[in-house]
N, C-alpha and C. Protein backbone atom coordinates (compact mmCIF):
# COMPACT_ATOMS: atom_id res chain seq x y z
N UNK A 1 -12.13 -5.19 -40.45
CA UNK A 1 -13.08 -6.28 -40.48
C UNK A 1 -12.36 -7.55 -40.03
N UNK A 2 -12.87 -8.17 -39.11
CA UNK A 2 -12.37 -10.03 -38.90
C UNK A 2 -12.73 -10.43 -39.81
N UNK A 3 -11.43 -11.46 -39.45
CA UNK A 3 -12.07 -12.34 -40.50
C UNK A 3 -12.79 -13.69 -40.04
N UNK A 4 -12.89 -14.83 -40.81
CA UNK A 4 -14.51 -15.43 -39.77
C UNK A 4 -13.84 -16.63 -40.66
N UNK A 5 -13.70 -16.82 -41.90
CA UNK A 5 -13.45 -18.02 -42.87
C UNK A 5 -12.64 -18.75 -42.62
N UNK A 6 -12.08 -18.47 -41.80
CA UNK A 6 -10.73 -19.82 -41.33
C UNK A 6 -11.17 -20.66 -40.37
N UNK A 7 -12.11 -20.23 -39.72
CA UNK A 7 -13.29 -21.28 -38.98
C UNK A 7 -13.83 -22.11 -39.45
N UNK A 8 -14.41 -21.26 -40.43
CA UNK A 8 -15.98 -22.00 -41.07
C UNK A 8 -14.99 -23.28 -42.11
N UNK A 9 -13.82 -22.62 -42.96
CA UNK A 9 -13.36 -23.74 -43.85
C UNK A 9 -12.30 -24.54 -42.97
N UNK A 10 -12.24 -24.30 -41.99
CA UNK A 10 -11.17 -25.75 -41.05
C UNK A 10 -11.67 -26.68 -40.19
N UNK A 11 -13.11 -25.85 -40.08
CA UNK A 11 -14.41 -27.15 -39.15
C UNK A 11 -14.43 -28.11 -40.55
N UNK A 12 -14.87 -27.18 -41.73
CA UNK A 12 -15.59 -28.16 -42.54
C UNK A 12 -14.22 -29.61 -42.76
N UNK A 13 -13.17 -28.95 -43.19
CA UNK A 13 -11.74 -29.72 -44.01
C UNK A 13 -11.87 -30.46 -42.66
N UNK A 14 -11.80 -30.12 -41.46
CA UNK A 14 -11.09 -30.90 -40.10
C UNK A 14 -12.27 -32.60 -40.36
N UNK A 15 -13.58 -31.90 -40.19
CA UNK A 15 -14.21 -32.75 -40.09
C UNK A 15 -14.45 -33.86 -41.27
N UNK A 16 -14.44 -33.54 -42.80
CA UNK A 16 -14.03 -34.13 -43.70
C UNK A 16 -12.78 -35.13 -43.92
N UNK A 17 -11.63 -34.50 -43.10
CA UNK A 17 -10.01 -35.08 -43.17
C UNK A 17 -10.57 -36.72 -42.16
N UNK A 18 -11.01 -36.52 -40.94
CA UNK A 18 -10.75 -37.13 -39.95
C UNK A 18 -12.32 -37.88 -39.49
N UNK A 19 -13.54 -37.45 -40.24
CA UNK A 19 -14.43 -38.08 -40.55
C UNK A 19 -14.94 -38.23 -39.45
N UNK A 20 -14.81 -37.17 -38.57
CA UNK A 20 -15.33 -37.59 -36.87
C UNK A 20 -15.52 -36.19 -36.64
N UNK A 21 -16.34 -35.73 -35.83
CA UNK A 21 -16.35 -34.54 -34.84
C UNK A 21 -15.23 -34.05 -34.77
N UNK A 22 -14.72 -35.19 -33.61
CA UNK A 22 -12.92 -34.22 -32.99
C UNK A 22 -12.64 -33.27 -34.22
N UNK A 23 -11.79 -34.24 -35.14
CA UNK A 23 -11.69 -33.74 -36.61
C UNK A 23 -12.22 -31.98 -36.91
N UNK A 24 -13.28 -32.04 -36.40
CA UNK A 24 -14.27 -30.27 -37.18
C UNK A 24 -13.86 -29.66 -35.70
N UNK A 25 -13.52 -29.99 -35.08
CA UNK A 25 -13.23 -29.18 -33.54
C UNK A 25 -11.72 -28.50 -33.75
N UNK A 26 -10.67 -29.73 -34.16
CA UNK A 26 -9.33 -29.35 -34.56
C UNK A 26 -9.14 -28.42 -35.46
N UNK A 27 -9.97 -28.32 -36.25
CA UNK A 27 -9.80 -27.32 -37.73
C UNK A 27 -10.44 -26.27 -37.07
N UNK A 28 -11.42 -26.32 -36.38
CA UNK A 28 -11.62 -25.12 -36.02
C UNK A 28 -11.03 -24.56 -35.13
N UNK A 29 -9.86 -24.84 -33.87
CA UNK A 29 -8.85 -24.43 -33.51
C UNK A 29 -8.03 -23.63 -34.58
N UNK A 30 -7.82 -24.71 -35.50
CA UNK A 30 -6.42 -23.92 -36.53
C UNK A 30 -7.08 -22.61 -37.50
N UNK A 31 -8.03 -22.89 -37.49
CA UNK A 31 -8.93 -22.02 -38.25
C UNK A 31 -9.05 -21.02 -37.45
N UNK A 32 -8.97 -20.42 -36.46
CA UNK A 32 -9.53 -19.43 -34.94
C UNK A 32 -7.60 -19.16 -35.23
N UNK A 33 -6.46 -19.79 -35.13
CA UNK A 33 -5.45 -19.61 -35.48
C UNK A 33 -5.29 -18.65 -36.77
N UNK A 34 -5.66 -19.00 -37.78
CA UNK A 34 -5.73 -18.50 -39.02
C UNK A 34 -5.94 -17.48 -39.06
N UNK A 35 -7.26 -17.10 -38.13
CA UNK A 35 -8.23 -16.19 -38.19
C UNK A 35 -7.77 -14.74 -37.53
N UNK A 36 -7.26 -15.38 -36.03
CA UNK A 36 -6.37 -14.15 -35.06
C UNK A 36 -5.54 -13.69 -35.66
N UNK A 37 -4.84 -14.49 -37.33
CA UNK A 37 -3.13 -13.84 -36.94
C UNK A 37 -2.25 -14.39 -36.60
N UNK A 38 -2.14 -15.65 -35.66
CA UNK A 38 -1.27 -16.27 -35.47
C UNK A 38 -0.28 -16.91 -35.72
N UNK A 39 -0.41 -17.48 -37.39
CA UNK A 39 0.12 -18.21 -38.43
C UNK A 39 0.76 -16.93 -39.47
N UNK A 40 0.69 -15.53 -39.04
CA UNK A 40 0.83 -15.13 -39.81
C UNK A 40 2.41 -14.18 -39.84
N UNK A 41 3.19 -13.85 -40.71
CA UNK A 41 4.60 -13.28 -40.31
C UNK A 41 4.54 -12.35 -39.62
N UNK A 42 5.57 -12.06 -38.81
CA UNK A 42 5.64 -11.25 -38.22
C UNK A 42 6.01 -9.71 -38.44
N UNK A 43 6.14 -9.95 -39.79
CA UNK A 43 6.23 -8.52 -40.40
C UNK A 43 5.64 -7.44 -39.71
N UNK A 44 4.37 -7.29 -39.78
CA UNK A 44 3.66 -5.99 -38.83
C UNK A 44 4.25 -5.70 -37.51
N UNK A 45 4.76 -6.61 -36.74
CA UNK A 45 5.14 -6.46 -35.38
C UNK A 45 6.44 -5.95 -35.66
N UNK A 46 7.11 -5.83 -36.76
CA UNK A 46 8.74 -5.18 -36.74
C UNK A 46 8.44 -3.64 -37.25
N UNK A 47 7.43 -3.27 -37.86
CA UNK A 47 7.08 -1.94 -38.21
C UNK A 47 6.44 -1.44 -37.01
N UNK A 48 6.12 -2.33 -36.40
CA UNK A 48 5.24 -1.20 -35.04
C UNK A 48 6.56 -1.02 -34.50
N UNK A 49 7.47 -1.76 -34.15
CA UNK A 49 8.46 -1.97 -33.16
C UNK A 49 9.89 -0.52 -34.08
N UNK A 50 9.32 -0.57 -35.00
CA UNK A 50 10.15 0.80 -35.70
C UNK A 50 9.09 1.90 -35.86
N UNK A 51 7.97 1.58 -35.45
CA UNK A 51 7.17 3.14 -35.42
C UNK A 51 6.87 3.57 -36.56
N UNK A 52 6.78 3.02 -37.87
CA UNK A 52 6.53 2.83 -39.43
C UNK A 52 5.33 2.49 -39.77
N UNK A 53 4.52 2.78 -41.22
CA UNK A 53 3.54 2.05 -41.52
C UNK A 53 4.04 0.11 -42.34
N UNK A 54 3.24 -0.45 -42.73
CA UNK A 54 3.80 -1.53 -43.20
C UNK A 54 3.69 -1.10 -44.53
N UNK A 55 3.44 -0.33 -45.40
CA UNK A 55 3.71 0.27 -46.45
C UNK A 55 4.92 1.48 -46.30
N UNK A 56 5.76 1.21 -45.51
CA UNK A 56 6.90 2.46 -45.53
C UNK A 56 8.50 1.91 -46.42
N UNK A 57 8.58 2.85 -47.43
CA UNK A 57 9.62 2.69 -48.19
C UNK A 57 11.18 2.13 -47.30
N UNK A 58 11.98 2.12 -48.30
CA UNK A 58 12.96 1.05 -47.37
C UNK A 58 13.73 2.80 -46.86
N UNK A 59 13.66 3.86 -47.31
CA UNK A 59 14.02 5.24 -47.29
C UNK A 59 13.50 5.00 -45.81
N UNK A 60 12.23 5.29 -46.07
CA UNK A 60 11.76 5.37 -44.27
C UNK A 60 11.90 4.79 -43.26
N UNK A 61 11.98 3.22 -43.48
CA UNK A 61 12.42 2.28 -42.20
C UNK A 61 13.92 2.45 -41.67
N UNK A 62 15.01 2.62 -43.09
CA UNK A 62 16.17 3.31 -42.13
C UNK A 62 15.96 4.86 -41.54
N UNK A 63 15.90 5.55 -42.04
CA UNK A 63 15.25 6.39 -41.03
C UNK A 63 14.68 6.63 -39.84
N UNK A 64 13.97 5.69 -39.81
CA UNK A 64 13.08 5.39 -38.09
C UNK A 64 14.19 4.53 -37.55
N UNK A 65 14.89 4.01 -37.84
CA UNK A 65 15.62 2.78 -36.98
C UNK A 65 16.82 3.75 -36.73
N UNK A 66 17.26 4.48 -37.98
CA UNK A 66 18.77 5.47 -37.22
C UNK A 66 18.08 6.26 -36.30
N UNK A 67 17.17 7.04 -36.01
CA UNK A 67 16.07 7.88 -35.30
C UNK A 67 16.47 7.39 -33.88
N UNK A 68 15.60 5.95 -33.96
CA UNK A 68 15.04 4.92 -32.74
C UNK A 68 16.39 4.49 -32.11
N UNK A 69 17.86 4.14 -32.63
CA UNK A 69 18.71 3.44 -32.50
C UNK A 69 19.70 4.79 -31.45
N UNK A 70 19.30 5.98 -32.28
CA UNK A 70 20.59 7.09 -31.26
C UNK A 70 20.32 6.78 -30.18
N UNK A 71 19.17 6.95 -29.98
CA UNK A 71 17.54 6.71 -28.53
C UNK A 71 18.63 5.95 -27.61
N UNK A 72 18.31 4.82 -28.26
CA UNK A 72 18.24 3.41 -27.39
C UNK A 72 19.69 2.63 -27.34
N UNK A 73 21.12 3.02 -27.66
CA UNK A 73 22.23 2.74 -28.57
C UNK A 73 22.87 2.79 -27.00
N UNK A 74 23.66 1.29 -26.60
CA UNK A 74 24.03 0.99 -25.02
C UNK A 74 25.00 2.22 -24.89
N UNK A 75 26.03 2.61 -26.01
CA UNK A 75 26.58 3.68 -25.46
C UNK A 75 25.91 5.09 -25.13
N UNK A 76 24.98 5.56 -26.10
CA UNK A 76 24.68 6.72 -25.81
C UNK A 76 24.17 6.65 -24.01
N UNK A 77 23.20 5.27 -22.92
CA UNK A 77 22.96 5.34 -22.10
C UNK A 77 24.10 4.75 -20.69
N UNK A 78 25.13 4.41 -21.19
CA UNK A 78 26.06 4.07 -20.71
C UNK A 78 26.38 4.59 -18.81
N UNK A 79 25.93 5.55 -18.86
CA UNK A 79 26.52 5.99 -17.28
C UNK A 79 24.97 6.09 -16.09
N UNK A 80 24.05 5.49 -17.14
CA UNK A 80 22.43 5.30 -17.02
C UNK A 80 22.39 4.46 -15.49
N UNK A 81 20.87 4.80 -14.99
CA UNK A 81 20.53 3.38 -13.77
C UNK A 81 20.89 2.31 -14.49
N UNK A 82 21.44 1.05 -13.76
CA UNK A 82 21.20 -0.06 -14.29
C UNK A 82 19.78 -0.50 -14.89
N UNK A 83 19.08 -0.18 -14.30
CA UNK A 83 17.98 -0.63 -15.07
C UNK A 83 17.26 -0.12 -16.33
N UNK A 84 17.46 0.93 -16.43
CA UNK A 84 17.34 1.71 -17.22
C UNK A 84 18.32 1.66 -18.48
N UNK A 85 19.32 0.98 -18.38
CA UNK A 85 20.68 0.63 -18.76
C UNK A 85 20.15 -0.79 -20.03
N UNK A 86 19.63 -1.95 -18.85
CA UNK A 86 19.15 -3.12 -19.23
C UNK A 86 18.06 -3.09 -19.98
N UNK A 87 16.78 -2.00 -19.50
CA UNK A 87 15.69 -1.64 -20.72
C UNK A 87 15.94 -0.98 -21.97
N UNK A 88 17.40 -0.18 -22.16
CA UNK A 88 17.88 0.13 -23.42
C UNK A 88 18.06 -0.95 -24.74
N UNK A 89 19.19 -1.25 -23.78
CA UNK A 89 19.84 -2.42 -24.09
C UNK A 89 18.88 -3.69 -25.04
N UNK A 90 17.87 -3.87 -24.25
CA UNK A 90 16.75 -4.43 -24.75
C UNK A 90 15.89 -4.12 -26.03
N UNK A 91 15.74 -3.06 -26.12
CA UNK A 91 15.11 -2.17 -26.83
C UNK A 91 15.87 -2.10 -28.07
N UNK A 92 17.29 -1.79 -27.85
CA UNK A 92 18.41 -1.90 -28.95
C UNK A 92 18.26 -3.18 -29.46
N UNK A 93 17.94 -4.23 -28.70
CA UNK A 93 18.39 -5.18 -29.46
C UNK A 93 16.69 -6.04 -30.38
N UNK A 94 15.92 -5.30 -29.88
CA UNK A 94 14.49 -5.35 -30.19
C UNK A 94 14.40 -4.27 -32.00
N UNK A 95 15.10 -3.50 -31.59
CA UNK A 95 15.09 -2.58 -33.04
C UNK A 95 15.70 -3.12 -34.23
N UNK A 96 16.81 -3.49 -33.45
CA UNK A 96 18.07 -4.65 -34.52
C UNK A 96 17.37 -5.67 -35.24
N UNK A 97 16.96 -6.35 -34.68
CA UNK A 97 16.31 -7.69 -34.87
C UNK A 97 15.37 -7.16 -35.83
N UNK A 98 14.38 -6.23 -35.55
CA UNK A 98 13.14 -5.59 -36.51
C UNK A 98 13.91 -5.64 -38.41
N UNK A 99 14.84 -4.87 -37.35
CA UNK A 99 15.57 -3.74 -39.02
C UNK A 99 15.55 -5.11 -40.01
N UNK A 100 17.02 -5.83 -39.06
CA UNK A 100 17.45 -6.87 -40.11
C UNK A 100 16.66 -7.56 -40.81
N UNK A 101 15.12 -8.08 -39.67
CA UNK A 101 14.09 -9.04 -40.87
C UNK A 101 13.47 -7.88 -41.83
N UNK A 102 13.18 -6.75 -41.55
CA UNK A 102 12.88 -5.94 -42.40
C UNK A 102 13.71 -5.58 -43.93
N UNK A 103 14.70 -5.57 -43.82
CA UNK A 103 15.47 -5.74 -44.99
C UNK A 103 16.07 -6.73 -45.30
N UNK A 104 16.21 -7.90 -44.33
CA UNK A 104 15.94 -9.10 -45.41
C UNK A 104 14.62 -9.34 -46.40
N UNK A 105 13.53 -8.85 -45.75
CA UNK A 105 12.18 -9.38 -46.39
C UNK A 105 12.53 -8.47 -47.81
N UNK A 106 12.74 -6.99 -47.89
CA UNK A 106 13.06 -6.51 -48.54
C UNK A 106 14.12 -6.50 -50.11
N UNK A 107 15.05 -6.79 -49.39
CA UNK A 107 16.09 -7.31 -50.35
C UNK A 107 16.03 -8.84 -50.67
N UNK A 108 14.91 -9.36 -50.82
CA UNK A 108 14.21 -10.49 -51.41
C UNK A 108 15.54 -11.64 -50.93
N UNK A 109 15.95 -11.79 -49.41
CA UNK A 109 16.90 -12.66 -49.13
C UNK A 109 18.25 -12.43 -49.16
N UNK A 110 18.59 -12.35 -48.06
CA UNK A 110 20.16 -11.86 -48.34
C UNK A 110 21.07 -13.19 -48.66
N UNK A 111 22.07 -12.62 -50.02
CA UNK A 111 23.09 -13.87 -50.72
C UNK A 111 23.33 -14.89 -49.14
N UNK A 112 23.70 -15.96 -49.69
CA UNK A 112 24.35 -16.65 -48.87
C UNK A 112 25.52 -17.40 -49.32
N UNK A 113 26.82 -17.16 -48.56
CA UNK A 113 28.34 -17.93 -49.42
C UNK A 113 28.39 -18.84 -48.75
C-alpha cells in the first residue's frame, strides 16, 4: 500500500508554517519526499544489495555476503577482462559497504576510541 499522508500533513503544516500557498506547495514536495522513501535509511537497499530479506538474522547476512564476496572478491577475478575486472571490483566494494552499515545498524554502533 502507498502511502498518501505525508502529502496531505506537509500541504497542511507547509501552508500553516508560512501562511501563504508557496508554503502548502513546499510541504507538499517534502511530503511526496516522505511519501516515496526518500528521507528514508537506506537499510533496504543494503539487503537487496546482499540478496537478504530485511528481517534476516545477523547468521544470514554473513552468510550471503561470504556467499556474494567469493563471487565478486578482486582476487578470485584477477586474470579477468578488464572490464569485467572493474565490474567486480565494484560490486566488491558495493557488498562491503552493505555488510559494514548492516552490522553497524546491528551491533547498535560500533565503540569508538
Amino acid at each position: 500500500m502507498r502511502r498518501w499522508y505525508g502529502k496531505l500533513l506537509g500541504f497542511i503544516a507547509g501552508w500553516l508554517l508560512m501562511r501563504h500557498p508557496a508554503g502548502g506547495m513546499i510541504g507538499l514536495v517534502i511530503g511526496h519526499a516522505f511519501d516515496a522513501g526518500w528521507l528514508a535509511p537506506r537499510r533496504h537497499k543494503d539487503h537487496q544489495a546482499l540478496g537478504v530479506p530485511p528481517e534476516a538474522s545477523q547468521a544470514e547476512i554473513d552468510q550471503a555476503y561470504r556467499k556474494l564476496i567469493s563471487q565478486y572478491h578482486p582476487d578470485r577475478v584477477a586474470r579477468a577482462a578488464p572490464e569485467l575486472r572493474a565490474r567486480a571490483e565494484a560490486r566488491a566494494a558495493e557488498l562491503n559497504a552493505a555488510y559494514d552499515r548492516l552490522r553497524r545498524g546491528r551491533d547498535g554502533r560500533k565503540r569508538r576510541r
